[in-house]
C-alpha atoms as a PDB file:
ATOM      1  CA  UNK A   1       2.434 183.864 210.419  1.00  0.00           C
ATOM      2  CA  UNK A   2       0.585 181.100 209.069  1.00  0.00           C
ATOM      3  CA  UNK A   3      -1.854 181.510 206.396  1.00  0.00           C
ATOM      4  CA  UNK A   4      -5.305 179.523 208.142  1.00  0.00           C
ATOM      5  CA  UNK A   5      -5.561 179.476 212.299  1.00  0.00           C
ATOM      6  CA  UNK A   6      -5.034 175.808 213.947  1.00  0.00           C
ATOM      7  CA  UNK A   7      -8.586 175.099 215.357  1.00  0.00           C
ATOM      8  CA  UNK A   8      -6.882 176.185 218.585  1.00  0.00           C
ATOM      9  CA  UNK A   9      -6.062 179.566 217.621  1.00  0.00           C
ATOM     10  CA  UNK A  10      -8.529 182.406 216.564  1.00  0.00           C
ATOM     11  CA  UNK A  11      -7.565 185.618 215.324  1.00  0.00           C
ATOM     12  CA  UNK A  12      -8.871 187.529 218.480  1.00  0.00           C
ATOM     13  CA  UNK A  13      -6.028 185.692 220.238  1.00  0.00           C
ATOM     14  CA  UNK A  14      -3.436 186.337 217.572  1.00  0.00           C
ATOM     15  CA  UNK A  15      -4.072 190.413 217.571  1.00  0.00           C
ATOM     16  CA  UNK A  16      -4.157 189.784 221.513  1.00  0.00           C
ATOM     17  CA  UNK A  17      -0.430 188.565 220.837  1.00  0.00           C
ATOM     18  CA  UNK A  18       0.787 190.719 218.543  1.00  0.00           C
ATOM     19  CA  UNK A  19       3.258 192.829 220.850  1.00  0.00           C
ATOM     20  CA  UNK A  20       2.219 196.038 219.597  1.00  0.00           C
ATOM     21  CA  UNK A  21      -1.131 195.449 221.189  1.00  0.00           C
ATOM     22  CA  UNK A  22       0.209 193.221 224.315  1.00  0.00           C
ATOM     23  CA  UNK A  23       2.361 196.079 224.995  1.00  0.00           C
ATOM     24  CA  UNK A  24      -0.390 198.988 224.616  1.00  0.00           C
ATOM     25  CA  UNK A  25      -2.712 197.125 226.912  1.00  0.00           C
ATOM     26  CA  UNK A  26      -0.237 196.628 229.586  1.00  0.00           C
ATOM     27  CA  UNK A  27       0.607 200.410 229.197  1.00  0.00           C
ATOM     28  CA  UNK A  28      -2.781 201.617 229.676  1.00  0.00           C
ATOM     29  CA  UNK A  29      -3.743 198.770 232.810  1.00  0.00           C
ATOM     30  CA  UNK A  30      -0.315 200.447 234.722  1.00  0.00           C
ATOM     31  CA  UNK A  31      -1.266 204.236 233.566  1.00  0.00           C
ATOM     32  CA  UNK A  32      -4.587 203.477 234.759  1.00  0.00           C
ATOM     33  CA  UNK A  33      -3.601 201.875 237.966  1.00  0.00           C
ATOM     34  CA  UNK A  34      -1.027 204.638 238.859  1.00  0.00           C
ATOM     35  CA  UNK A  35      -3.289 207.047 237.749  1.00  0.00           C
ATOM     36  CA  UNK A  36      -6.142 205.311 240.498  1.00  0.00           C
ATOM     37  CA  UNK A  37      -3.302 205.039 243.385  1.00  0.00           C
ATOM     38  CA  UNK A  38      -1.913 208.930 243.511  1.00  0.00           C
ATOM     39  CA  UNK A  39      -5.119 210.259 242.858  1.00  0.00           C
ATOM     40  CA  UNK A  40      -8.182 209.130 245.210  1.00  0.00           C
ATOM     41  CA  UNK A  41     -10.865 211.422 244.133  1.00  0.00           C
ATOM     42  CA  UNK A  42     -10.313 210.016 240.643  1.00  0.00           C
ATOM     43  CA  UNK A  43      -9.842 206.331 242.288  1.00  0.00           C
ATOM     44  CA  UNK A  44     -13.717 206.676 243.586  1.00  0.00           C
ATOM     45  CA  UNK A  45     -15.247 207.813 240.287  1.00  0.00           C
ATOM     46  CA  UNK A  46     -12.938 204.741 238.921  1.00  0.00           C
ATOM     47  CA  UNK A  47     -14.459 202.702 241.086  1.00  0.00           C
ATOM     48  CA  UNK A  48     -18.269 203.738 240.742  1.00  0.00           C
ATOM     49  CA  UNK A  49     -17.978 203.702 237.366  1.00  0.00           C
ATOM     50  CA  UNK A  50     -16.455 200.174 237.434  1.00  0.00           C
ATOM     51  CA  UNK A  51     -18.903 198.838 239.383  1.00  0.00           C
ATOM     52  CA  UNK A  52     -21.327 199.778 237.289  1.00  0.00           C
ATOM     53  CA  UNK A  53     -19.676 198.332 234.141  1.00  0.00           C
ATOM     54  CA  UNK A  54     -19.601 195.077 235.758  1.00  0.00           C
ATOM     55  CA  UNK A  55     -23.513 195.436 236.829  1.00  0.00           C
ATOM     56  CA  UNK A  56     -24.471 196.167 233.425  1.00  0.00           C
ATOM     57  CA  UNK A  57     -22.430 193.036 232.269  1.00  0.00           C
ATOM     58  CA  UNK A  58     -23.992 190.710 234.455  1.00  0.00           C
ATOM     59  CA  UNK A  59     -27.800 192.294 233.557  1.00  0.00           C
ATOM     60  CA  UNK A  60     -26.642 192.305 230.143  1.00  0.00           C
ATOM     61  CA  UNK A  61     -25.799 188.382 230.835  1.00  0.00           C
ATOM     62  CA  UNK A  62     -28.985 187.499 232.831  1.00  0.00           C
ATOM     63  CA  UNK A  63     -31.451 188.834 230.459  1.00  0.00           C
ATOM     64  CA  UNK A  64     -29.838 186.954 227.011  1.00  0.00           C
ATOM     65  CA  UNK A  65     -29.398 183.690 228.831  1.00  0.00           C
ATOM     66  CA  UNK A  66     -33.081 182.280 228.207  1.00  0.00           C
ATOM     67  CA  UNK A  67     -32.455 183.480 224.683  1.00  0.00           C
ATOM     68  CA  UNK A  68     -29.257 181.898 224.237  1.00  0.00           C
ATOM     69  CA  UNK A  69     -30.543 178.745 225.674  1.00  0.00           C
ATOM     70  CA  UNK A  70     -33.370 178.628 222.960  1.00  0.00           C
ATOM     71  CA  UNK A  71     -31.318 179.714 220.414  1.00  0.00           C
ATOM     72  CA  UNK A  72     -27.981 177.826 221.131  1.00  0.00           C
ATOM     73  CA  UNK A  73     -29.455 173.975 219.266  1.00  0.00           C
ATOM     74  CA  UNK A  74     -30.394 175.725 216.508  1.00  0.00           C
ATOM     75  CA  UNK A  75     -27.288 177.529 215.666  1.00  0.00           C
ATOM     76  CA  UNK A  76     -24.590 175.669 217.158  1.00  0.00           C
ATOM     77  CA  UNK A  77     -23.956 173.505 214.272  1.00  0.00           C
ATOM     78  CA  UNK A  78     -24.419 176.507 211.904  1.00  0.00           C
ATOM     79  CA  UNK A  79     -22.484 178.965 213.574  1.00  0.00           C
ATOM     80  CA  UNK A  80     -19.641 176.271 213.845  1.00  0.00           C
ATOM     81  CA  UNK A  81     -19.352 176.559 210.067  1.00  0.00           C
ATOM     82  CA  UNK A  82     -19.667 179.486 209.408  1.00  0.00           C
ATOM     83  CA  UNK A  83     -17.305 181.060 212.346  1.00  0.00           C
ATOM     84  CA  UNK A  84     -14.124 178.998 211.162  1.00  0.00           C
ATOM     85  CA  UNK A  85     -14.841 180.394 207.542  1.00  0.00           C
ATOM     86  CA  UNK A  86     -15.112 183.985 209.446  1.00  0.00           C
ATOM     87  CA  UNK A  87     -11.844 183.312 211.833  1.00  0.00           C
ATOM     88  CA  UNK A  88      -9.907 181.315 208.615  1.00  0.00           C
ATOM     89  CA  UNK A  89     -10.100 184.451 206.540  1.00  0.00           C
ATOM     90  CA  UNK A  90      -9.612 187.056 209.246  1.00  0.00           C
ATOM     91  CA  UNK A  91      -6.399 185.272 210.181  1.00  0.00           C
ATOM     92  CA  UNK A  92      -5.652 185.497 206.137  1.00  0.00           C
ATOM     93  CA  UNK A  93      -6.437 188.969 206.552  1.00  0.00           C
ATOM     94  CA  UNK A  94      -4.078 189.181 209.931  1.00  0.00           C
ATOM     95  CA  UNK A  95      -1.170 187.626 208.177  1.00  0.00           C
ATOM     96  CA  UNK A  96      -1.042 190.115 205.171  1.00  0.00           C
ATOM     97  CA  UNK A  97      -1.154 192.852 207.710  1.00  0.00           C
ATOM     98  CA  UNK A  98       1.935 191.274 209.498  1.00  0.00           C
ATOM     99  CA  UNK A  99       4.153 191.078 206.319  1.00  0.00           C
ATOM    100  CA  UNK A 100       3.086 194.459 205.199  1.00  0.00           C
ATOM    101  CA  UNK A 101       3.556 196.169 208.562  1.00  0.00           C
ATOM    102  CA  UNK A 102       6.659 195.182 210.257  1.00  0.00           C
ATOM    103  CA  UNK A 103       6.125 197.191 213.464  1.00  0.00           C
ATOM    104  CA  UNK A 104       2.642 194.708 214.499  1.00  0.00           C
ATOM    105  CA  UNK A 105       5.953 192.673 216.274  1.00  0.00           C
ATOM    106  CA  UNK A 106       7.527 195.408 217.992  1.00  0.00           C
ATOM    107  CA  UNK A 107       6.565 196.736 221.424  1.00  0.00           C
ATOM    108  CA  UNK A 108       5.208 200.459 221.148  1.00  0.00           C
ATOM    109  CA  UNK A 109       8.236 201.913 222.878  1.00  0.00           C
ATOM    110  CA  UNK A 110      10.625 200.416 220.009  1.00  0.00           C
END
């Protein structure tokens, strides 16, 4: 671990990496898969319930654009700032947690 992120890197990305969480993720998506395939009632409620996610997303994402858009001048060279002070000392905060807690680079089964 490093102690700032490269401009490329952000801490979502690095948690995202870590292979404790890698390997959750990919444990849940093929639970939840297998659980979808040998069991269609619950495949259709999956389903439903997906679709709607993905509905409320794109509403979600329809009806903030104009106030993005009106927003976005104003704070982009703000936000720039102040985000790589934010991501700087979360990835400070990340690499602590990596030294103290060994098991962040092991896969869950190990």
């Amino acid at each position: 671990p490093t102690s700032t992120c490269p401009v490329q890197e952000n801490v979502l990305q690095r948690v995202l990496q870590l292979p404790v969480v890698s390997s959750t993720c990919e444990t849940l998506q093929r639970k939840y898969s297998s659980t979808k395939e040998s069991h269609p009632l619950m495949a259709s409620v999956c389903e439903v319930y997906e679709r709607g996610v993905q509905g409320a997303g794109a509403l979600a994402m329809w009806g903030m654009e104009p106030v993005v858009r009106r927003l976005e001048p104003q704070c982009e060279s703000m936000c720039r700032g102040g985000l790589a002070v934010a991501n700087n000392l979360a990835c400070r905060g990340l690499d602590h947690l990596e030294e103290k807690i060994p098991a962040l680079q092991y896969p869950v089964d190990k």
